[in-house]
Protein backbone atom coordinates (compact mmCIF):
# COMPACT_ATOMS: atom_id res chain seq x y z
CA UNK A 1 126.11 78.08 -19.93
CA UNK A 2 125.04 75.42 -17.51
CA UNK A 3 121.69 73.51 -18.04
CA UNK A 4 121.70 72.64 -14.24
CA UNK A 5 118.53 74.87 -12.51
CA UNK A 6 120.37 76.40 -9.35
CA UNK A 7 117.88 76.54 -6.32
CA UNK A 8 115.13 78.41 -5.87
CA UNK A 9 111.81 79.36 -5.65
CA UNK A 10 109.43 78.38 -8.90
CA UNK A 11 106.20 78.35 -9.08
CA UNK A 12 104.03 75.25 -8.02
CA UNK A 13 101.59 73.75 -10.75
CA UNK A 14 99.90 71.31 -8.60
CA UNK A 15 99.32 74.02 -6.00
CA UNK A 16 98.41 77.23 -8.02
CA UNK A 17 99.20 79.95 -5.96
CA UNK A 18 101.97 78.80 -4.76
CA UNK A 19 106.18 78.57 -4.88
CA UNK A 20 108.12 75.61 -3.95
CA UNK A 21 111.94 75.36 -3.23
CA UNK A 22 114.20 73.93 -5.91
CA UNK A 23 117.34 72.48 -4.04
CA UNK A 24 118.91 71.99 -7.18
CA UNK A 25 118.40 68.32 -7.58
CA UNK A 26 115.17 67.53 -6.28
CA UNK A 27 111.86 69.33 -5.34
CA UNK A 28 111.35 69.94 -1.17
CA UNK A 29 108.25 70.13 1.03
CA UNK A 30 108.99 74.30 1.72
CA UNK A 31 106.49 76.19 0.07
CA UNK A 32 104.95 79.70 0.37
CA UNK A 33 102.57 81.78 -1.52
CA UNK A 34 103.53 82.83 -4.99
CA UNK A 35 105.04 85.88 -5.82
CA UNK A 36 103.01 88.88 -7.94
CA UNK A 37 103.25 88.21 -11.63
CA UNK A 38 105.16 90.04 -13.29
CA UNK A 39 104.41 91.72 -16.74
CA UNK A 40 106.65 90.82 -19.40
CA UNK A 41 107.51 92.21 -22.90
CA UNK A 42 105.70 95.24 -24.89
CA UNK A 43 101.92 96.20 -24.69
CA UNK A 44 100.05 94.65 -27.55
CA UNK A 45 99.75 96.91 -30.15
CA UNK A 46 96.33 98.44 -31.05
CA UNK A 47 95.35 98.52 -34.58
CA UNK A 48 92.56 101.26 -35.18
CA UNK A 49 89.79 99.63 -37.27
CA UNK A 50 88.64 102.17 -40.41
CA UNK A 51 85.78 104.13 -39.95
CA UNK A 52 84.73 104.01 -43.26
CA UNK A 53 85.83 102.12 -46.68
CA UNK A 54 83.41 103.81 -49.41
CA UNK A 55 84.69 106.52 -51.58
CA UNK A 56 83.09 109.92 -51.79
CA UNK A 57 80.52 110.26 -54.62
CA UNK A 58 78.57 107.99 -57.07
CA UNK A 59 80.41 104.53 -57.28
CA UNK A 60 82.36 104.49 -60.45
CA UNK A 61 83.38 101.18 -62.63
CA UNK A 62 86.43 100.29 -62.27
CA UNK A 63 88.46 99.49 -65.87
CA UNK A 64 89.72 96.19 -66.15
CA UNK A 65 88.25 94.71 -62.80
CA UNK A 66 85.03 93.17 -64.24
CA UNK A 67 82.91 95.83 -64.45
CA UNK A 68 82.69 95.95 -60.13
CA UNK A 69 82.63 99.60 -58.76
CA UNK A 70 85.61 100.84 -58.14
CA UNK A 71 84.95 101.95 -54.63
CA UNK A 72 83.95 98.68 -53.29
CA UNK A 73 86.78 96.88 -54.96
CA UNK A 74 88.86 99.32 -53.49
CA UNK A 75 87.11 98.71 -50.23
CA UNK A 76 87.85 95.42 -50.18
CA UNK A 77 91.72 96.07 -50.81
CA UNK A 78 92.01 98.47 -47.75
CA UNK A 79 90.13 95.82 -45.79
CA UNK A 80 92.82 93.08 -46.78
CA UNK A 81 95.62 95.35 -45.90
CA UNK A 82 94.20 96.20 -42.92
CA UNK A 83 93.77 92.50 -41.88
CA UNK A 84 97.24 91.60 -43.12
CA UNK A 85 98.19 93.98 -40.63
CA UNK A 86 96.50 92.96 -37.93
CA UNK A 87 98.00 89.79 -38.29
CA UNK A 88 101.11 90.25 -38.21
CA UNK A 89 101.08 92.38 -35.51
CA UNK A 90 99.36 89.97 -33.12
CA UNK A 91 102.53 87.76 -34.93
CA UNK A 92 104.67 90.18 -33.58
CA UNK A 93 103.18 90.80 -29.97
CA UNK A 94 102.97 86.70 -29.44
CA UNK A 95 106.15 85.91 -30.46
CA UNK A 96 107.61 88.87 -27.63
CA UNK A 97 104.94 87.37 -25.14
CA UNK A 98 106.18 83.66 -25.74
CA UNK A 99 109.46 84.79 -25.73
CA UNK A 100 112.23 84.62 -28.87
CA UNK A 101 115.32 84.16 -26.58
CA UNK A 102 116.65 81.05 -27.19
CA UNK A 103 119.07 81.21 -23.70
CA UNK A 104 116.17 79.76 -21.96
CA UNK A 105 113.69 76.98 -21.83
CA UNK A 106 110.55 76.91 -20.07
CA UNK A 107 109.83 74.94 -17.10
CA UNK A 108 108.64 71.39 -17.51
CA UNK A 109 106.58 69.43 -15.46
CA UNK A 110 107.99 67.57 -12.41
CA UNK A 111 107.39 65.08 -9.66
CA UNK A 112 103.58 65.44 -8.37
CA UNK A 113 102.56 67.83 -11.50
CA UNK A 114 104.50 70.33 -10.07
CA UNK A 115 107.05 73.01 -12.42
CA UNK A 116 110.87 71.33 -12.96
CA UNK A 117 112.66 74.44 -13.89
CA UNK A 118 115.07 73.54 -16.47
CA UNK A 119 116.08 77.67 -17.05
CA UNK A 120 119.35 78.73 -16.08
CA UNK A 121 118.51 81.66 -14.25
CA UNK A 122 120.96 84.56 -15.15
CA UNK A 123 121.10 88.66 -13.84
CA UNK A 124 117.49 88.22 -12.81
CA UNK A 125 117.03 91.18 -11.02
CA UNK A 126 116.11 90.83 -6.89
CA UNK A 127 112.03 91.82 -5.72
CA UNK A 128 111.42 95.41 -4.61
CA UNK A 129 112.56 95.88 -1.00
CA UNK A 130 114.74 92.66 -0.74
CA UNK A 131 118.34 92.04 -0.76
CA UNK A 132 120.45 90.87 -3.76
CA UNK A 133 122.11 87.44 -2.58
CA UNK A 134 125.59 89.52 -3.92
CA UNK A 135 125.27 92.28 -1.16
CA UNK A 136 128.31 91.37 1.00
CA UNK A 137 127.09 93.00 4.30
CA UNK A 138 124.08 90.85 4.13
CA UNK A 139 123.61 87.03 3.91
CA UNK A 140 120.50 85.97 2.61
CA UNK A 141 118.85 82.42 3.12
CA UNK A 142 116.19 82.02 0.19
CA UNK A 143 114.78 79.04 1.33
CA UNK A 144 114.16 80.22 5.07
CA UNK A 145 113.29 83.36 4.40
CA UNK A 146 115.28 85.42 6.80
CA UNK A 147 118.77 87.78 6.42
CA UNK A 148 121.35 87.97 8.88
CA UNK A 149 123.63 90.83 8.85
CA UNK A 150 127.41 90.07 8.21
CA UNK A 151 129.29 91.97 11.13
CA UNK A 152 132.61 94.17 9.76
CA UNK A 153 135.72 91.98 9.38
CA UNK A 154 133.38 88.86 8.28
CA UNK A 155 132.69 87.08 4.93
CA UNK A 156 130.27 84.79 3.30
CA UNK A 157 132.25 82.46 1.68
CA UNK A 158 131.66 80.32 -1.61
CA UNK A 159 132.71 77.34 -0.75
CA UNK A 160 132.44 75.62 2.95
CA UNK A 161 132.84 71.65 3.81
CA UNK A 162 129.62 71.22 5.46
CA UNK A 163 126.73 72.74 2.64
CA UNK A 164 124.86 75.08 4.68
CA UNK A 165 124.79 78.97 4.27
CA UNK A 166 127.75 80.50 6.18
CA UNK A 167 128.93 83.54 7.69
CA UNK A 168 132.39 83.38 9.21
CA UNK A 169 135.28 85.81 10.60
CA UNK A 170 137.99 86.61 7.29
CA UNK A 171 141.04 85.40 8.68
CA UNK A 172 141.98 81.85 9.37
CA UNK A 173 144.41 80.27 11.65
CA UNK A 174 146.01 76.79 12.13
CA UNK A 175 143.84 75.20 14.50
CA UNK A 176 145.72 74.22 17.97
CA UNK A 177 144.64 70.51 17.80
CA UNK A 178 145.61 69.77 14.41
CA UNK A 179 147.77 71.84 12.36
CA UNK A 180 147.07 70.93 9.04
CA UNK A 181 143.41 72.13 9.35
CA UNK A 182 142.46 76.12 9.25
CA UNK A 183 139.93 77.17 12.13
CA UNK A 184 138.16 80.65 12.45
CA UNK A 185 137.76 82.93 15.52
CA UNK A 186 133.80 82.59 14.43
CA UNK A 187 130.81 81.11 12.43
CA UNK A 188 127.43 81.28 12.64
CA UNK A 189 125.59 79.08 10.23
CA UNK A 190 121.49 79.07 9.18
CA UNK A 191 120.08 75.84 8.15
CA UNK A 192 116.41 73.83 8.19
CA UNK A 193 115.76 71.49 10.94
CA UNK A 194 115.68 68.39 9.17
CA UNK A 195 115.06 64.84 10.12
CA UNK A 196 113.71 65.31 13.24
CA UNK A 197 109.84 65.15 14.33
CA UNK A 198 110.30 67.81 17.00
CA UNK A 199 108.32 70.51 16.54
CA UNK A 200 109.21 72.78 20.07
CA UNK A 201 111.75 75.50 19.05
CA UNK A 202 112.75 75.12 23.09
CA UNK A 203 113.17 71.06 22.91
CA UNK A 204 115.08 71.39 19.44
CA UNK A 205 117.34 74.22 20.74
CA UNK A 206 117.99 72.21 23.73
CA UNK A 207 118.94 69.21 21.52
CA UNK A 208 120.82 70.77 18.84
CA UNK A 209 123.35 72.42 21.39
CA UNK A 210 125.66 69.24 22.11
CA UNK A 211 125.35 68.74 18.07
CA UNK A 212 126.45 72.33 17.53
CA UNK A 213 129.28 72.03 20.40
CA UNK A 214 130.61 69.23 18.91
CA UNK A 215 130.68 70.00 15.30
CA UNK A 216 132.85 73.32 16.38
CA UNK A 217 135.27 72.26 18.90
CA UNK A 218 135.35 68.62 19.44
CA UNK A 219 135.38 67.10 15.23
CA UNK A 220 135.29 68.70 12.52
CA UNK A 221 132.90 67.31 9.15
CA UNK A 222 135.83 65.05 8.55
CA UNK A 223 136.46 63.87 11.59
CA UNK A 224 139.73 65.86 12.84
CA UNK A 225 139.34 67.15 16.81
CA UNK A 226 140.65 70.54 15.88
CA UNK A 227 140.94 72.05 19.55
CA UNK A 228 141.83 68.82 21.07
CA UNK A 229 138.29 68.13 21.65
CA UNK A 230 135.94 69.16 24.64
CA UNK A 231 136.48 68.46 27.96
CA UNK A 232 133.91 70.23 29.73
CA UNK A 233 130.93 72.81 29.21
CA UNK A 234 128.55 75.07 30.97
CA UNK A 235 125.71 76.45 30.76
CA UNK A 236 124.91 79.90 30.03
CA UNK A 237 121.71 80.95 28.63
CA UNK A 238 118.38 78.91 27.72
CA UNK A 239 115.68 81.17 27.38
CA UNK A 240 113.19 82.18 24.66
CA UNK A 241 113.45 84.73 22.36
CA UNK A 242 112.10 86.73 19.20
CA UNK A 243 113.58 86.45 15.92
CA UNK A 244 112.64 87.92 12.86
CA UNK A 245 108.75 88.42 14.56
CA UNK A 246 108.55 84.90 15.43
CA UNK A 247 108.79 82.83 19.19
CA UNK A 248 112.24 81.33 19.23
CA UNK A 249 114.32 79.78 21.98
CA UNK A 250 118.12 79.83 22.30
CA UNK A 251 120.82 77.85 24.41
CA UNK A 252 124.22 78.86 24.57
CA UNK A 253 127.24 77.02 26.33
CA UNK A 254 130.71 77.95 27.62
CA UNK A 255 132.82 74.89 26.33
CA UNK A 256 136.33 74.33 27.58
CA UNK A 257 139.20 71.92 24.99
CA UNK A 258 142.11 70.12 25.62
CA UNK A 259 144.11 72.92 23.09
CA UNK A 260 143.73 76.46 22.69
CA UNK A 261 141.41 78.83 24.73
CA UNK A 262 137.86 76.81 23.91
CA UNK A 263 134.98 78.36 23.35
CA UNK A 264 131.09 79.66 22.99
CA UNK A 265 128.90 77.84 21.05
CA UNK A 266 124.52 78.38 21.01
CA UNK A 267 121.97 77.01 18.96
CA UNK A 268 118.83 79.38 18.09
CA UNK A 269 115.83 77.82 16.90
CA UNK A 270 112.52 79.28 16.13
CA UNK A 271 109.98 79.12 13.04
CA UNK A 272 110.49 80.03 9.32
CA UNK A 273 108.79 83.90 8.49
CA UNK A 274 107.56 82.39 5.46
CA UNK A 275 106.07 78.94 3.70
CA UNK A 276 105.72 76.32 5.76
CA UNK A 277 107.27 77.96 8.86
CA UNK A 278 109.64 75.03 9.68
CA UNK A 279 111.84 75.47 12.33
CA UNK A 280 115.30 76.98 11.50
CA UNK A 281 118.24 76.43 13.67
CA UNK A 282 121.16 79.33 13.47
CA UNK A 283 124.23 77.53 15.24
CA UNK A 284 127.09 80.15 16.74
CA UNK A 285 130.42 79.23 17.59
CA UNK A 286 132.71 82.22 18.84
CA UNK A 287 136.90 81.37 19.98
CA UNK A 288 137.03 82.59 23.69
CA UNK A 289 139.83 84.67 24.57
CA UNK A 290 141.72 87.69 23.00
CA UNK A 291 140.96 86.90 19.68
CA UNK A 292 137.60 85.80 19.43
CA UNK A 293 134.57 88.51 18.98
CA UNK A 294 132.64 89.86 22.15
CA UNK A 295 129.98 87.61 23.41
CA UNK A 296 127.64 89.96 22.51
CA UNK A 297 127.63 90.19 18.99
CA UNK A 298 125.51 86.78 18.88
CA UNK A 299 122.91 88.99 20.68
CA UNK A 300 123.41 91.47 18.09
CA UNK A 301 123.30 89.47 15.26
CA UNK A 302 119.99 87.53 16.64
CA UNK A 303 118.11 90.88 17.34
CA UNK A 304 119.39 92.33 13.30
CA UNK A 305 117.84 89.06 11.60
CA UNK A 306 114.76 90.24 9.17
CA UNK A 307 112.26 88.34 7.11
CA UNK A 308 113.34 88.55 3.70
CA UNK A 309 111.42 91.86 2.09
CA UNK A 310 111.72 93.28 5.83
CA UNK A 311 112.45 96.91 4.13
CA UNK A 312 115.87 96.78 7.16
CA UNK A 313 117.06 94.74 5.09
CA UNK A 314 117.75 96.47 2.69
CA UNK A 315 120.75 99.11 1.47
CA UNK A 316 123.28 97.14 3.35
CA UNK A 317 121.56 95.89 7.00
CA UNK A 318 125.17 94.66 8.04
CA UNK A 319 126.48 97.90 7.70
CA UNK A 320 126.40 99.11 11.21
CA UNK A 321 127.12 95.55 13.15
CA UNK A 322 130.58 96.08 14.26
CA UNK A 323 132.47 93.03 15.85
């Protein structure tokens, strides 16, 4: 069993009230309010005090126990037993309250007084009305706070070159501008706008388009122009739109390459449902031609993403979104 914390949310100690995001090496500035407590191990047990310790009748003396009356030394033996019970049974109750599992550790205190997890977190069960992160017709982005359905025929793999949560078509292909690289008919990818002081979900969508273009069909992460590169674009769409109950803005381009049929990229920003509401850009990249999916299904997808809890998401919310 790993010692590594994976990400999450934990519970801030320098903000009570409050979660913040783990990343897994380092604590972030996303926070929202803290989840209900949650009650954990048995109800104390109740000990019911004695009503009464004296025997019925005139107190008798006791042989052998220093001429005392037998019914208050006996008193006072009940009473001891009674106590020794009571203490171990508020033994027992603490010791289920503190936990006895030795699997995990407690959280310790981290940068800024705030909780460093140090628990490897294992089949912890998902909140009421939200989706488990294993549900494979839904992928779920913890630290954004939002699902986005996975259409038929798609996957969310484990592993992708660039780290950001990613939904993508099942089957590969060679890609036309370099063979020795796989390419897929589509991806659409949900990440926080980072390093950037824009705060205008319309002036970062327009911004992030040429990034998103480029990153599909003109160089890959390692630098490879897998469709040739781009020759030309056009414009298609740049309008606002709601996401998830929140103002968003989207721009989406019609980009031709030197190899293979090009394609349709668009960047949709708007604010997180939760926390600290940063802005989260979705990027969609979609093959043109034959084999890529209808243009519409970005509209789809975009109308079908839910705040996390949103009770469509759960049961499967990807379930009907057909390519």
């Amino acid at each position: 069993m790993s010692n590594v914390t994976p990400p999450g949310w934990y519970p801030d100690a320098a903000t009570p009230g409050t979660d913040r995001w783990w990343d897994g090496t380092a604590w972030t500035a996303h926070t929202r309010p803290a989840a209900a407590p949650q009650a954990f191990g048995p109800p104390e047990p109740v000990v019911a005090a004695p009503q009464d310790f004296r025997l019925p009748g005139p107190a008798a003396t006791a042989p052998g126990n220093g001429g005392a009356p037998a019914g208050r030394g006996t008193a006072r033996i009940v009473a001891l037993a009674v106590a020794g019970l009571i203490v171990v049974g508020a033994a027992v109750t603490g010791a289920v309250l503190l936990g006895g599992d030795d699997d995990g550790k407690r959280p310790e205190a981290g940068p800024g007084g705030s909780v460093t997890p140090t628990t490897t977190v294992t089949d912890t069960p998902s909140p009421t009305g939200s989706p488990a992160e294993d549900d494979p017709k839904v992928l779920v982005d913890q630290l954004n706070g939002i699902t986005l359905p996975i259409p038929d025929g798609w996957e969310k793999p484990d592993r992708t070159v660039e780290p950001v949560l990613t939904m993508r078509t099942v089957n590969s292909y060679a890609c036309p501008g370099s063979s020795s690289d796989f390419c897929y008919h589509a991806t659409v990818t949900s990440r926080t706008a980072s390093a950037t002081d824009i705060t205008s979900a319309e002036e970062l969508a327009e911004q992030d388009i040429a990034t998103a273009a480029d990153g599909a069909y003109e160089k890959n992460i390692v630098g490879n122009r897998i469709h040739g590169g781009i020759m030309s674009h056009k414009m298609l769409d740049s309008a606002s739109v709601s996401v998830a109950g929140r103002a968003g803005y989207q721009v989406r381009w019609r980009v031709d390459t030197a190899k293979g049929p090009g394609g349709y990229v668009q960047s949709l920003v708007f604010p997180s449902p939760t926390g600290s509401e940063s802005l989260i850009i979705v990027r969609y990249a979609f093959d043109a031609g034959p084999d890529g999916p209808p243009l519409s299904l970005m509209d789809t997808i975009t109308k079908a993403i839910r705040p996390i809890g949103d009770s469509a998401t759960s049961g499967g919310a990807g379930s009907s979104i057909a390519p």
